[in-house]
Protein backbone atom coordinates (compact mmCIF):
# COMPACT_ATOMS: atom_id res chain seq x y z
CA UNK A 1 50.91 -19.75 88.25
CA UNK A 2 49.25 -21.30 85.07
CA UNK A 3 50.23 -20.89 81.56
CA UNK A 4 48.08 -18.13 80.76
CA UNK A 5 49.16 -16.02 83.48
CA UNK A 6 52.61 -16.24 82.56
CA UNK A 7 51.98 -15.58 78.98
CA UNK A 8 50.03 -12.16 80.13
CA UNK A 9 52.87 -11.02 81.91
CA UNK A 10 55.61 -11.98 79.32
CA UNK A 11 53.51 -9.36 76.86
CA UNK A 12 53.07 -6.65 79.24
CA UNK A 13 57.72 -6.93 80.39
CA UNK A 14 58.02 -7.33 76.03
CA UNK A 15 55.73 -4.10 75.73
CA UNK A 16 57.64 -2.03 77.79
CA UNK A 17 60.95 -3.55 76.30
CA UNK A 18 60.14 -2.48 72.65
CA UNK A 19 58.49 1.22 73.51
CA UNK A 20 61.79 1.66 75.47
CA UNK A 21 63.99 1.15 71.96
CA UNK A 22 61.92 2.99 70.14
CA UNK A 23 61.17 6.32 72.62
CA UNK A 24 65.36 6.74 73.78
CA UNK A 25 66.60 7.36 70.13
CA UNK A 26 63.70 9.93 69.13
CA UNK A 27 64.36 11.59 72.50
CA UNK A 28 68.18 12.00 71.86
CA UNK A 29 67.55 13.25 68.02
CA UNK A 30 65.28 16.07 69.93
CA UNK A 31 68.17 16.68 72.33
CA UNK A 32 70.56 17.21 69.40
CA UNK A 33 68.47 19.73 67.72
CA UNK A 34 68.43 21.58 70.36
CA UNK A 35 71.64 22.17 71.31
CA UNK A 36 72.66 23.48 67.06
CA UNK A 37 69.15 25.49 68.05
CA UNK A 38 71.02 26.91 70.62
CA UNK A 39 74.34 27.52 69.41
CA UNK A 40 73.85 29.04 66.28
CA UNK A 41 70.86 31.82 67.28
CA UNK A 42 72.34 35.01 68.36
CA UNK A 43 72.13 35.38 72.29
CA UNK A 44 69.52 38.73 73.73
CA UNK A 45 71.61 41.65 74.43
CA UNK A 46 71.70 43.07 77.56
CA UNK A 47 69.76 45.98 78.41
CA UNK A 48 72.71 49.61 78.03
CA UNK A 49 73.14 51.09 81.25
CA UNK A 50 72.08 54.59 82.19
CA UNK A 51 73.59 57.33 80.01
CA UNK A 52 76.26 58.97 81.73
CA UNK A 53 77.60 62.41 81.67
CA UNK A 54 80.19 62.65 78.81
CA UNK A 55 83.93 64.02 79.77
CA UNK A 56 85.86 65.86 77.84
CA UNK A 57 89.42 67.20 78.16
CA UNK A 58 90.22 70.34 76.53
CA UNK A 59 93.41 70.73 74.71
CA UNK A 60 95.47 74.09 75.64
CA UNK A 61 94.87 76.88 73.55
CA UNK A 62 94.85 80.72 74.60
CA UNK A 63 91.56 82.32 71.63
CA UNK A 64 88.42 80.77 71.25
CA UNK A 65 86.59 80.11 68.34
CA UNK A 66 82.97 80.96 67.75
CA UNK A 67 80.61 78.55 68.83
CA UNK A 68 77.46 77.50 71.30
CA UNK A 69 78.35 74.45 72.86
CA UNK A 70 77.94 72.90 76.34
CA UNK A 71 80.55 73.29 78.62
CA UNK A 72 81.10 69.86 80.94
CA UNK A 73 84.57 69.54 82.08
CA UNK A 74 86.47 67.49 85.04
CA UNK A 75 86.82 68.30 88.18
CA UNK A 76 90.82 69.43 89.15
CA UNK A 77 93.14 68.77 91.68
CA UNK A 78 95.24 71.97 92.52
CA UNK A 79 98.55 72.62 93.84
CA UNK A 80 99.94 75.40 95.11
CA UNK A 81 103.85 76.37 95.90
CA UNK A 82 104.45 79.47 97.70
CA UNK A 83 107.45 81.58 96.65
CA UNK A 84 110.90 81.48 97.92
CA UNK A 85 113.48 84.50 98.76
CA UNK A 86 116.25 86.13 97.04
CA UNK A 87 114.69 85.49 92.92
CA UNK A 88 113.66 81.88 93.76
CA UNK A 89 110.39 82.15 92.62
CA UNK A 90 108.22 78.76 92.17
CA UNK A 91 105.79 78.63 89.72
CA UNK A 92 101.91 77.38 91.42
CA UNK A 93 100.76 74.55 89.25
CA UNK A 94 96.91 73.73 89.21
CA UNK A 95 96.19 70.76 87.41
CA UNK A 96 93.05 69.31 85.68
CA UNK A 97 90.11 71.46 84.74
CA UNK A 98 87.33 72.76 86.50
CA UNK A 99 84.37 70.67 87.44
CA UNK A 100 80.95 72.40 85.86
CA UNK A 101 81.95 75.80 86.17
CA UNK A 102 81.08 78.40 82.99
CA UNK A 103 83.28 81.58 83.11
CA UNK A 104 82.42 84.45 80.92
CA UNK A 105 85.59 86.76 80.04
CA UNK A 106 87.38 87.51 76.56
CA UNK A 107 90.90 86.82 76.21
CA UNK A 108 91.27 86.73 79.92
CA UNK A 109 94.83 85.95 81.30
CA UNK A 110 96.16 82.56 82.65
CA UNK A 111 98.65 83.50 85.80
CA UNK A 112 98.05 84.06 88.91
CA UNK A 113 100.52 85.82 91.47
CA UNK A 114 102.98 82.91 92.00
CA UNK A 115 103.29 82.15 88.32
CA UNK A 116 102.04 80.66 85.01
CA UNK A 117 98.74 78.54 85.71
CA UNK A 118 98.07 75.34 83.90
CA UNK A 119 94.75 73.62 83.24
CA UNK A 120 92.64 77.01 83.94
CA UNK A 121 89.56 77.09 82.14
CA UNK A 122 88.57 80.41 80.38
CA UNK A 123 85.16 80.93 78.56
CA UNK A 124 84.20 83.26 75.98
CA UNK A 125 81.67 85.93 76.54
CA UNK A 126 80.37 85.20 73.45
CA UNK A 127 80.69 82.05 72.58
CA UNK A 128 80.26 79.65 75.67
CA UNK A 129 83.22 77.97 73.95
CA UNK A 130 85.95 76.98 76.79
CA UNK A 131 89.39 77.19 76.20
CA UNK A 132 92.85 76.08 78.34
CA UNK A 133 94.89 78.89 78.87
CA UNK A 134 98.88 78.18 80.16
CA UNK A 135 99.69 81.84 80.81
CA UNK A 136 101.98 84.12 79.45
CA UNK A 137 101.01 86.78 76.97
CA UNK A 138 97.60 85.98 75.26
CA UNK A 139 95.34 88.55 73.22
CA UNK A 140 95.59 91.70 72.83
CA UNK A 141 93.58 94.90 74.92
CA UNK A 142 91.49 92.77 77.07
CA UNK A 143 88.22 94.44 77.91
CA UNK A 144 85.36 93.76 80.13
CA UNK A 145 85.54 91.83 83.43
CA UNK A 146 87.46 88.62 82.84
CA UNK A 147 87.95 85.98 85.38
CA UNK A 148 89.84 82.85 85.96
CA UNK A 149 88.71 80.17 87.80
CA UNK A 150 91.37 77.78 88.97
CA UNK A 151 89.87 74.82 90.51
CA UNK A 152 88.54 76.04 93.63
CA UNK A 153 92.43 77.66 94.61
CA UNK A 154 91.06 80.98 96.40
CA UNK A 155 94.52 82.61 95.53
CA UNK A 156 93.62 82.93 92.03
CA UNK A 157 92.82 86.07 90.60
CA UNK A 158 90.36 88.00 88.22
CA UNK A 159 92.04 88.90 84.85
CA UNK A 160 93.50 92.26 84.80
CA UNK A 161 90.83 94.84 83.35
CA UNK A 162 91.82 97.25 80.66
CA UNK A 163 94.54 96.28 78.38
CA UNK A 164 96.68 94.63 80.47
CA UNK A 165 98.74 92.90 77.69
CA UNK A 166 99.23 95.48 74.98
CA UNK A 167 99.77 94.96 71.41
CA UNK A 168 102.46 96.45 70.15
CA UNK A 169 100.93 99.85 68.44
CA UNK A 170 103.14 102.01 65.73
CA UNK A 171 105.00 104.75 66.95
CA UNK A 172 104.38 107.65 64.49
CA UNK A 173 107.10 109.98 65.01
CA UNK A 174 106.34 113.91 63.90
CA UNK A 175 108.64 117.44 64.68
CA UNK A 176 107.29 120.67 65.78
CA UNK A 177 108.69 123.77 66.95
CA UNK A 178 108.13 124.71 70.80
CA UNK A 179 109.16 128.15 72.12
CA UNK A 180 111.79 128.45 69.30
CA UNK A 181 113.32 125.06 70.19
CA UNK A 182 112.48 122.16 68.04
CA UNK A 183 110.78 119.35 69.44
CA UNK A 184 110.74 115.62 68.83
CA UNK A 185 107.04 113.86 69.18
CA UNK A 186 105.86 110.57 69.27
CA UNK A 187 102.16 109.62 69.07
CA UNK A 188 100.97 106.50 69.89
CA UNK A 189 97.20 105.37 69.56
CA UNK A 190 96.19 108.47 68.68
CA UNK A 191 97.80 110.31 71.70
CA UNK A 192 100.75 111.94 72.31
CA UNK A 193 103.35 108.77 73.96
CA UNK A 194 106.31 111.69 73.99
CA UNK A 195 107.85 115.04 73.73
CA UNK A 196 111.61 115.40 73.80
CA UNK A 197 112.72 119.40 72.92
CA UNK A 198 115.10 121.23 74.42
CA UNK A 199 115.83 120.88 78.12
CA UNK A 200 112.41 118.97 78.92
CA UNK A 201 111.19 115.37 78.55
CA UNK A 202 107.43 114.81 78.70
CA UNK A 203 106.68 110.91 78.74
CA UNK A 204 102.51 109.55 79.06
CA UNK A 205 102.80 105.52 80.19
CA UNK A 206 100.68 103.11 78.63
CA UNK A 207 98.31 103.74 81.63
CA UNK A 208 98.37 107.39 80.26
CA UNK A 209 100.41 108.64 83.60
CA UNK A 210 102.69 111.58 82.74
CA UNK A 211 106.19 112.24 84.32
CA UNK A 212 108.05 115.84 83.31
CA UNK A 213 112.16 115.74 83.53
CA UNK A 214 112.91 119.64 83.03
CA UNK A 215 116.21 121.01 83.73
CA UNK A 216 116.70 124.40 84.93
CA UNK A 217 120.63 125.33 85.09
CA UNK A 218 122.25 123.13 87.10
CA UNK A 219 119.03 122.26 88.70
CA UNK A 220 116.12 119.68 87.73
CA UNK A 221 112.25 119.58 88.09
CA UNK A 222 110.69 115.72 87.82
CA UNK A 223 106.79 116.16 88.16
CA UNK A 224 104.77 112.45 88.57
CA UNK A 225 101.64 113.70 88.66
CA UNK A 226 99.64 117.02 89.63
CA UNK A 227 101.06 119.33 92.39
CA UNK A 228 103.32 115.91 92.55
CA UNK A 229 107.02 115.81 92.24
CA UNK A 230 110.28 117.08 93.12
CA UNK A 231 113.24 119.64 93.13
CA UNK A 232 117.07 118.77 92.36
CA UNK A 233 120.03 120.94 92.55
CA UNK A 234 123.51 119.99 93.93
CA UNK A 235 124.32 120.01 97.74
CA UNK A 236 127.77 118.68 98.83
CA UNK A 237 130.34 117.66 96.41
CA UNK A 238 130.05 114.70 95.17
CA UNK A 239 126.00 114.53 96.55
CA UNK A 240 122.60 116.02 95.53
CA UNK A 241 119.35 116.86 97.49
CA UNK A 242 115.90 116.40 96.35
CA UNK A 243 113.15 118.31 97.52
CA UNK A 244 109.97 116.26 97.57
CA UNK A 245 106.21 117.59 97.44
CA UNK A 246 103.12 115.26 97.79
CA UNK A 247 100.07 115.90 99.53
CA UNK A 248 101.21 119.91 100.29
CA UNK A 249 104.19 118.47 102.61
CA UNK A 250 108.05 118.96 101.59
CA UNK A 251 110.75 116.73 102.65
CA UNK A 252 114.26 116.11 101.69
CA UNK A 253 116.50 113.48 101.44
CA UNK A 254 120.71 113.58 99.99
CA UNK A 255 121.95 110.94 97.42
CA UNK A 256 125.18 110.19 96.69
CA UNK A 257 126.06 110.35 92.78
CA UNK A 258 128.50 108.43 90.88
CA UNK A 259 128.83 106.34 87.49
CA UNK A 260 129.19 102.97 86.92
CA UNK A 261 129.77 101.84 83.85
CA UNK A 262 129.71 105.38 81.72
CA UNK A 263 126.23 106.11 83.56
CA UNK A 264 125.40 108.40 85.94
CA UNK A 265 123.81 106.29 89.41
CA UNK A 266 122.11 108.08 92.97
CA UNK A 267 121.97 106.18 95.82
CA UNK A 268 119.86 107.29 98.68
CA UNK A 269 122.24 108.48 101.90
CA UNK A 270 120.89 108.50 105.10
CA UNK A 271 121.20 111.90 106.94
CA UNK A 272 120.88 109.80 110.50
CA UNK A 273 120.75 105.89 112.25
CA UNK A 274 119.75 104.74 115.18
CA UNK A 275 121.56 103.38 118.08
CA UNK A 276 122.74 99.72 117.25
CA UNK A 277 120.39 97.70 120.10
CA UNK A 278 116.91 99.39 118.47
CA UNK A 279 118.09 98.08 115.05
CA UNK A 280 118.41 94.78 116.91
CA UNK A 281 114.81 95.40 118.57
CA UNK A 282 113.21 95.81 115.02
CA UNK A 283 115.26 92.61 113.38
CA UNK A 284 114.49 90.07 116.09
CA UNK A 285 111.71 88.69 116.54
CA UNK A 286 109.18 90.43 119.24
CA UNK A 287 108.23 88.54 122.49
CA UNK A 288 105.13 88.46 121.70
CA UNK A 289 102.89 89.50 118.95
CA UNK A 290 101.36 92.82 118.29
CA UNK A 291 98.28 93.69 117.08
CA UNK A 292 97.83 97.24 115.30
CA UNK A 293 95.37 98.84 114.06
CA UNK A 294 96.29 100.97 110.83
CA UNK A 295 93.32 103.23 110.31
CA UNK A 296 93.44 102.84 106.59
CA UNK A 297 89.52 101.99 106.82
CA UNK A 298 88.79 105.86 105.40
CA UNK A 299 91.25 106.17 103.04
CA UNK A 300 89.98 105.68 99.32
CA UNK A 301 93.28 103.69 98.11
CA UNK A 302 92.90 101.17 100.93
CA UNK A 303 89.25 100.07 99.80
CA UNK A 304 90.40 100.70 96.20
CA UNK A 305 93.18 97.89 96.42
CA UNK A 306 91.14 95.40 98.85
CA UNK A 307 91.50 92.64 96.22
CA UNK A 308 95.23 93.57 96.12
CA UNK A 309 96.78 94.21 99.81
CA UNK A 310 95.33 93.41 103.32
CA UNK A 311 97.66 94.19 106.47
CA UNK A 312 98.50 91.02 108.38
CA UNK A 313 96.05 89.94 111.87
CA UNK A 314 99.31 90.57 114.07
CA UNK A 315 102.91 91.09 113.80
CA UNK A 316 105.34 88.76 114.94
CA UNK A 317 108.71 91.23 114.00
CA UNK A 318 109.01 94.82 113.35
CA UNK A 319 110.11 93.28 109.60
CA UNK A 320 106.42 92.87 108.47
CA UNK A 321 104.94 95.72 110.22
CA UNK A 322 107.39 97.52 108.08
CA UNK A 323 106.68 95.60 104.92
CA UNK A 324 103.09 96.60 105.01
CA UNK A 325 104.17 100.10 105.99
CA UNK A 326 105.98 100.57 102.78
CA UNK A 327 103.86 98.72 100.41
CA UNK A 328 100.62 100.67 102.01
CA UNK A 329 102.64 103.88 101.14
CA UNK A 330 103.32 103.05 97.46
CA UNK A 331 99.59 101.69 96.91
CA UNK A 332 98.73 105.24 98.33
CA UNK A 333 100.85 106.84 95.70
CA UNK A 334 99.68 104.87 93.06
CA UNK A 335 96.13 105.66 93.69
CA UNK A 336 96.78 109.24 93.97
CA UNK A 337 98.98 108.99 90.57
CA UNK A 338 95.67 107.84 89.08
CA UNK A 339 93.63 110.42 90.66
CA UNK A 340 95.75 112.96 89.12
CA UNK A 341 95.41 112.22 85.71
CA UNK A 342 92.02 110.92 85.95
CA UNK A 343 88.94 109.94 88.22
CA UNK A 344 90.05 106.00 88.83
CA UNK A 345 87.29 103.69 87.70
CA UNK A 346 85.14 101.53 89.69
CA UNK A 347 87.24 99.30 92.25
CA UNK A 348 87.87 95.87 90.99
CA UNK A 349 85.92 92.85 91.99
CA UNK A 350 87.24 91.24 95.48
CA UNK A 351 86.89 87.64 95.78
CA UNK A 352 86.47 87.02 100.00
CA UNK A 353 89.44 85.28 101.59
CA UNK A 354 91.71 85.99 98.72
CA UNK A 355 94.22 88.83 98.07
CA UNK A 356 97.29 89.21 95.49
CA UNK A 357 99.85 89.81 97.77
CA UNK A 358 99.87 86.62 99.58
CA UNK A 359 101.80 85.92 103.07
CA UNK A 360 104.62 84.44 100.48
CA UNK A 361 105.32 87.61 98.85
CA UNK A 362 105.01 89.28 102.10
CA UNK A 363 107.95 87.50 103.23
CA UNK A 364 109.97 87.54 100.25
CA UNK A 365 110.15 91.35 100.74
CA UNK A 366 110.11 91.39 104.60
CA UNK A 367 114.04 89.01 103.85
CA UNK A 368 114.64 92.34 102.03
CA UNK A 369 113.67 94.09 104.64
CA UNK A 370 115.67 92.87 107.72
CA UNK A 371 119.26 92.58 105.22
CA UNK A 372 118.41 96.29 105.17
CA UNK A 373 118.23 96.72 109.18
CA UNK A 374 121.32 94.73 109.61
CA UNK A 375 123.09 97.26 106.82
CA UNK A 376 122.04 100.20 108.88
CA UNK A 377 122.96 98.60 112.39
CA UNK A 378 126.49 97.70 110.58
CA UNK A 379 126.56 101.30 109.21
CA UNK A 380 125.24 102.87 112.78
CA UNK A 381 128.26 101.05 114.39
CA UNK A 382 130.98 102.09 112.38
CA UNK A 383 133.24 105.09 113.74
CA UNK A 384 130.78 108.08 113.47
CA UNK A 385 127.99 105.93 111.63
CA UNK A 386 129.58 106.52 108.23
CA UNK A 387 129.15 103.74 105.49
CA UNK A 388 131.71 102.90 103.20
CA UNK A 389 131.56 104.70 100.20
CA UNK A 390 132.46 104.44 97.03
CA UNK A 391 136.03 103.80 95.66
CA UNK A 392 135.77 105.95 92.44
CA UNK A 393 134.24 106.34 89.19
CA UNK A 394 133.01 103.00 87.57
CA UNK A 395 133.71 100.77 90.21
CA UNK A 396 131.04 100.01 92.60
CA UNK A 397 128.15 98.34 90.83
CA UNK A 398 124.35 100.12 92.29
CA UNK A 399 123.32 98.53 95.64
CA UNK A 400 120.20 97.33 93.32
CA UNK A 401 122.13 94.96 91.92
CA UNK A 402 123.76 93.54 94.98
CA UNK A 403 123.33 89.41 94.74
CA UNK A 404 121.39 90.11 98.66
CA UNK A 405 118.60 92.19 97.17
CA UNK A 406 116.65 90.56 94.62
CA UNK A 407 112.75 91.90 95.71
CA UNK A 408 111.80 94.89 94.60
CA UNK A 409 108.98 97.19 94.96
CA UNK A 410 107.91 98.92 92.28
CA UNK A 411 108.01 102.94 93.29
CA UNK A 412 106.51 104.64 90.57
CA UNK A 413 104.74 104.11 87.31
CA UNK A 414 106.96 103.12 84.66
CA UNK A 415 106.63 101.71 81.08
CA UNK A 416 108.84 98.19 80.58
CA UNK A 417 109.25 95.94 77.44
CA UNK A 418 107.83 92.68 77.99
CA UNK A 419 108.25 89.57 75.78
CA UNK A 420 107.96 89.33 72.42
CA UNK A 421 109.01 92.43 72.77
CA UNK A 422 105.54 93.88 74.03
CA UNK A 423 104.95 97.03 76.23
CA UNK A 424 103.56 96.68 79.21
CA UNK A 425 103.04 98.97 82.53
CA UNK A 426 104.21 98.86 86.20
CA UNK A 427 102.88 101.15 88.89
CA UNK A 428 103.92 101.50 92.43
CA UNK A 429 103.04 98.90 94.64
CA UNK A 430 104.07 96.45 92.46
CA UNK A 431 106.14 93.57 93.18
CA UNK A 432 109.41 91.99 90.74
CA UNK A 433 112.31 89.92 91.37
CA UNK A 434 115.78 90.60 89.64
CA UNK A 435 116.58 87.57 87.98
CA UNK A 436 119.60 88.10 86.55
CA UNK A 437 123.11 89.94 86.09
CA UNK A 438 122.68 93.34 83.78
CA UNK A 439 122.63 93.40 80.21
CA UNK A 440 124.26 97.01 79.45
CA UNK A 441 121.78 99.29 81.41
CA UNK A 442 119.58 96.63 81.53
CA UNK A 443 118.34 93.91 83.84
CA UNK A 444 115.75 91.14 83.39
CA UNK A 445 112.91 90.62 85.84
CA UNK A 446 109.75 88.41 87.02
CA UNK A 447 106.49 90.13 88.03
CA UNK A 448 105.76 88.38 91.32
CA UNK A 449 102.93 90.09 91.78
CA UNK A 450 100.61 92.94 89.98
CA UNK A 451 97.48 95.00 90.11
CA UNK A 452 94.93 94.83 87.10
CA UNK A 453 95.79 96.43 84.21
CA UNK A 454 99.57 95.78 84.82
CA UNK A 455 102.12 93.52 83.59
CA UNK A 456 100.83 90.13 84.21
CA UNK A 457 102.12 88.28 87.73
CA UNK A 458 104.66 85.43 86.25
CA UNK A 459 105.65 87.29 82.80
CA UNK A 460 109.08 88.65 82.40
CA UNK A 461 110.46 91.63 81.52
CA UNK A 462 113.82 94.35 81.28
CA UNK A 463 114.22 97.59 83.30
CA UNK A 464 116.75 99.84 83.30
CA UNK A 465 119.02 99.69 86.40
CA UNK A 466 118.45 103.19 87.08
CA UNK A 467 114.57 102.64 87.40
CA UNK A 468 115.94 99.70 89.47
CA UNK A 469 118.13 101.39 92.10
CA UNK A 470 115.03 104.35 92.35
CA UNK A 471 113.02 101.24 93.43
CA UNK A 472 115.48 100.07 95.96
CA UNK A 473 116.27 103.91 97.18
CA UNK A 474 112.70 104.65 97.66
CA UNK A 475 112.59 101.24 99.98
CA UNK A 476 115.31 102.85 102.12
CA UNK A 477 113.46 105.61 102.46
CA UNK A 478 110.53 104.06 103.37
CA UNK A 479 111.96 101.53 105.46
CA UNK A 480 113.75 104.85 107.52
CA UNK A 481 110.48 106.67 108.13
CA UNK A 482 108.59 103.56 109.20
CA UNK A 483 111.60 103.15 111.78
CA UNK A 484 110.95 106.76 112.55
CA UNK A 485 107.11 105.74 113.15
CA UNK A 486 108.10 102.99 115.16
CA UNK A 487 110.73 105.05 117.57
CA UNK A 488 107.57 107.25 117.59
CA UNK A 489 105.58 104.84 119.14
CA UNK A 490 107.36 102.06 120.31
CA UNK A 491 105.87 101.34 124.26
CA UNK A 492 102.28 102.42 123.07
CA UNK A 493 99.38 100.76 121.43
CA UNK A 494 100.23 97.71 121.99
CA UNK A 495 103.95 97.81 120.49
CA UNK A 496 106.65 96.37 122.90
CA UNK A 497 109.07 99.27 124.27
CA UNK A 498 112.47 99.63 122.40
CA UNK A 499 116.08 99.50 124.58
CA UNK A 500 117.58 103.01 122.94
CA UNK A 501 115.86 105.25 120.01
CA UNK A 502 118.95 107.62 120.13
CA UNK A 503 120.45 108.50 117.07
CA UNK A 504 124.03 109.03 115.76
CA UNK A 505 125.38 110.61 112.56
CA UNK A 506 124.63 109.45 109.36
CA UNK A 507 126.58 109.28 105.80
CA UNK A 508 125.89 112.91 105.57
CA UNK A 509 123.71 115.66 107.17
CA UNK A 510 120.03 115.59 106.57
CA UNK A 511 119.46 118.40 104.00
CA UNK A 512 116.68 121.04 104.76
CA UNK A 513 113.68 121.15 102.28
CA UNK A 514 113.80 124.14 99.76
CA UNK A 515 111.28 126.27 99.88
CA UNK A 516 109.28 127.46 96.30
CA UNK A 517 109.19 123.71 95.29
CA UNK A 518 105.12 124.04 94.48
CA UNK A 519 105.40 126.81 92.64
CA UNK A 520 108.62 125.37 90.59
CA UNK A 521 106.26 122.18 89.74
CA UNK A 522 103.63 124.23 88.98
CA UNK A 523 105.51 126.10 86.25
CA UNK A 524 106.69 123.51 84.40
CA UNK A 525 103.29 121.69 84.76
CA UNK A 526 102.16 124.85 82.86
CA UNK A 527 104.92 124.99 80.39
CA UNK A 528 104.04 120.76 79.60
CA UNK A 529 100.31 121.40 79.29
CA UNK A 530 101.10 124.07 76.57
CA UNK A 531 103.66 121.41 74.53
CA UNK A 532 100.95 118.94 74.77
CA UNK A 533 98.09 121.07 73.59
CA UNK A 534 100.59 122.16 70.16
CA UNK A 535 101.90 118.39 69.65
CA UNK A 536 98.20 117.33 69.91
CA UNK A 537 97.75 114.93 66.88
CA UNK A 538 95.14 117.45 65.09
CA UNK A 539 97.76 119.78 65.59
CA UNK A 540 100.84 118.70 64.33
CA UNK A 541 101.37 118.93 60.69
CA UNK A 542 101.53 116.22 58.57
C-alpha cells in the first residue's frame, strides 16, 4: 500500500472518530429532555367506567315525608323463626331491604304474624317516598289497602285495613235519664262507646260490635250480636247454667262459680267424659294420616278469612283436626258478629301460598290442645269422673292462668288497651299468648296472630282475667263438641275407628236448655235499641 492510500484511509477512520464525539453528547442532552418532558406533564386519565345503579340504604323511620323521588333499594336476605309453645314466642327477623320493589300504602304496619319485622320497606301512596318501618304501633287510622313487602318471605302479610292502630280519641262523658233510672254515657268519635244505667250495660267495641249485660232478678241476659247471646240464672249450689242461642239452636252448658282474689270467676264444667282409651285415641298420634274434607267451601266466613285460616292437607293426630275445628268455629262467629251489626266489607286481598295462621301457630295451640285431653282422661278416670274442685273462696287461681296454658283463642270481640296506652280490638279467632303472672285483674299478652283491622300480630297488650278464663272456657267447650264430632264419626270417612266412645259421669249433670231464651234476647235487644236512640249524641243535652 503506497502513501497516498494510507493517508485516504487515515481521513475517512479520523472522520468517523470526530462525528462520533460530537453526535453521542447531543443525543444524550435529547434523552434528558425527555425524560423532565415526561415526568412533569400530567399523565391521560383513564376513560370512567359505565355508570352504575346507585344504592341506597334507608334509615328506619315509621311516616314519610312528602316527596317524588326514585325508589332503588337492595335486595334482602330474610329469616324466618317459627314460634315456640307455652308463651315462647320468637320474633321473625327479615333483614335488608327489598330489591326494586315500589309499595303503595299509608302508614301501613311493620309485623307480621310471628313478630316485629325489621328492614320492611313501606311506600307512600302519595309520595313514592320509601320508608323502614320496625313494627310496633305507627300512625294513626290507617286507611286504604296497605301492604308490606318483606323480601320475598310469602308469610308476610297485607297491613290491616281500617284503623287497625287507633289513636287514642276523648271520651266525652254526658248523663241522661232512661226509664226513670239515670244513665251514665260515653261518646266516643261521635258515637255512643257506652251506656251504664241501672241494671244494664250496653258497650259498642272499637269495631262498633255491641254486647248487652242486663240483669233480670237473679238472672242475666248477655246479647253479642242480633238474635245472638245467652241466658243465666243459677242451677246447683255453688254452679250456674247458661243457655246459649246462635243460629236458632239452644244449648247449655254448667260453670262452676267462685272468687279468687275478691272477684267473682266461672269455669266451664263438663256435664260428661269419655272412656279413658278414646281420650288416648285422640292424644296419640294416628297410624296413619287422615284426610278430611270440611265442606266449608259454601260457607261465606270460610272464603271471607282465606287470607287468614286454611285447614291442614291431612291430619296426623286428632290434636289438629281439633285445632282447626275450634278455630273454624270462632272465625264463623266472628263473621256472623260482623254480619249482625253490619254488611262486612269486601274480603281482604289473599296473597297465594300464604296464610296468617301458619303451621307454627297451629301447633302452639294444638300443645294446648292435647294438655286439655290428658286433663279430661285424668278427670274421666277418677272415681265417678269427678275433677277436683275447688278448696274455697280465694284460693284456686282460674285454670287461665295455669303456667300449662299459655295459648289462647280469642272467643269473642273485645276492646283491650294496647301500648302507649292505645285501644285496640280483638275478635274471635284471634290468637294471644299470656306472657306473664296477673297484675290485679289484669294480665299482659302478645298477639301471635290477628285478622285486619285488629290489634297488630307482635304488639302487646292487658286483658282482664275474666275475658281470659271466657277464652279458655269457650276452648273446652269447643274442644268437647269436636270430641263429640269425632265419636260421631270415628270409623267413617276416612277417620281411623276409636277403641271405646262410652261415656261416664262428669263434674256435674249436663243442664237442659231453657226454653224462651229468643224471646228474652229479643227484649232486651229492644229495650238497648231504645237507650241508644235517646243517648244518641244529637240527643243528649249538652
Amino acid at each position: 500500500m503506497n502513501l497516498r492510500q494510507w493517508f485516504t484511509r487515515y481521513l475517512k477512520q479520523a472522520s468517523i472518530i470526530l462525528l462520533l464525539l460530537f453526535v453521542t453528547p447531543a443525543l444524550l442532552v435529547a434523552q434528558n429532555k425527555d425524560k423532565k418532558s415526561n415526568n412533569s406533564a400530567p399523565s391521560k386519565p383513564a376513560p370512567h367506567p359505565a355508570p352504575q345503579a346507585q344504592r341506597q340504604v334507608y334509615q328506619p323511620h315509621n311516616n314519610t315525608t312528602n316527596s317524588t323521588s326514585r325508589n332503588t333499594v337492595n335486595r334482602s336476605v330474610t329469616r324466618t323463626t317459627g314460634t315456640g309453645v307455652n308463651g315462647n314466642v320468637t320474633n321473625s327477623r327479615n333483614t335488608g331491604v327489598n330489591k326494586n320493589t315500589t309499595v303503595n300504602s299509608t302508614n301501613s304496619r311493620g309485623n307480621n304474624q310471628y313478630g316485629n319485622n325489621k328492614g320492611n320497606v313501606v311506600g307512600s301512596a302519595t309520595t313514592g317516598k320509601n320508608s323502614v318501618n320496625t313494627g310496633g304501633h305507627i300512625g294513626a287510622n290507617n286507611s286504604g289497602s296497605n301492604r308490606v313487602v318483606a323480601g320475598g318471605n310469602s308469610n308476610v302479610r297485607p297491613g290491616a285495613v281500617g284503623s287497625t292502630n287507633h289513636t287514642q280519641t276523648a271520651i266525652i262523658h254526658k248523663t241522661m235519664t232512661f226509664k226513670g233510672r239515670p244513665a251514665d254515657i260515653q261518646v266516643r268519635g261521635g258515637r255512643i262507646a257506652h251506656i251504664h244505667t241501672q241494671g244494664m250495660e250496653i258497650h259498642r267495641t272499637l269495631h262498633n260490635e255491641r254486647r248487652i249485660d242486663r240483669v233480670y232478678g237473679n238472672g242475666r241476659v248477655v246479647v253479642v250480636g242480633r238474635g245472638h247471646g245467652f241466658y243465666e240464672r243459677p242451677y246447683v249450689h255453688g254452679y250456674i247454667q247458661r243457655t246459649y242461642f246462635v243460629g236458632g239452636r239452644r244449648y247449655a252448658y254448667a260453670y262452676r262459680t267462685y272468687y279468687w282474689g275478691g272477684r267473682p270467676y266461672y269455669r266451664y264444667a263438663p256435664g260428661f267424659y269419655y272412656h279413658p282409651l278414646f281420650y288416648g285415641w285422640a292424644y296419640r298420634p294416628w297410624v296413619t294420616p287422615v284426610y278430611w274434607s270440611w265442606g266449608w267451601g259454601p260457607s261465606p266466613w270460610y272464603g271471607y278469612y282465606g287470607y287468614y285460616f286454611a285447614p291442614a292437607p291431612y291430619y296426623p293426630s286428632a290434636s289438629l283436626w281439633l285445632t282447626d275445628y275450634l278455630l273454624a268455629e270462632n272465625l264463623r262467629l266472628s263473621y256472623e258478629a260482623q254480619s249482625q251489626n253490619s254488611q262486612p266489607g269486601p274480603p281482604p286481598q289473599e296473597e297465594e301460598g300464604a296464610v296468617v295462621l301458619t303451621p307454627e301457630v297451629k301447633e302452639a295451640i294444638a300443645q294446648e290442645v292435647r294438655a286439655q285431653l290428658e286433663a279430661e282422661r285424668q278427670a274421666a278416670a277418677a272415681s265417678g269422673g269427678t275433677a277436683a274442685q275447688p278448696a274455697g273462696d280465694d284460693i284456686q287461681a282460674p285454670p287461665a292462668l295455669d303456667p300449662k296454658h299459655r295459648t289462647f283463642v280469642v272467643s269473642g270481640s273485645l276492646d283491650v288497651t294496647g301500648a302507649n296506652e292505645q285501644e285496640c280490638s280483638l275478635t274471635a279467632g284471634d290468637v294471644i299468648v299470656r306472657t306473664g303472672d296477673p297484675d290485679g285483674d289484669r294480665v299482659n299478652v302478645l298477639v301471635q296472630a290477628s285478622k285486619k283491622g285488629d290489634c297488630e300480630a307482635g304488639s302487646t297488650a292487658t286483658v282482664q282475667v275474666a275475658d281470659l278464663q271466657e277464652m279458655h272456657n269457650h276452648f273446652r267447650e269447643q274442644i268437647d263438641a269436636g270430641l263429640q264430632t269425632l265419636a260421631e264419626k270415628q270409623g267413617h270417612n276416612g277417620l281411623p275407628s276409636a277403641p271405646d266412645t262410652g261415656t261416664t259421669r262428669g263434674e256435674i249433670a249436663p243442664p237442659a236448655p231453657d226454653s224462651g231464651v229468643d224471646s228474652q234476647l229479643q227484649k232486651t235487644e229492644s229495650e238497648a235499641d231504645d237507650a241508644e236512640k235517646q243517648a244518641s249524641p244529637g240527643s243528649i243535652p249538652h
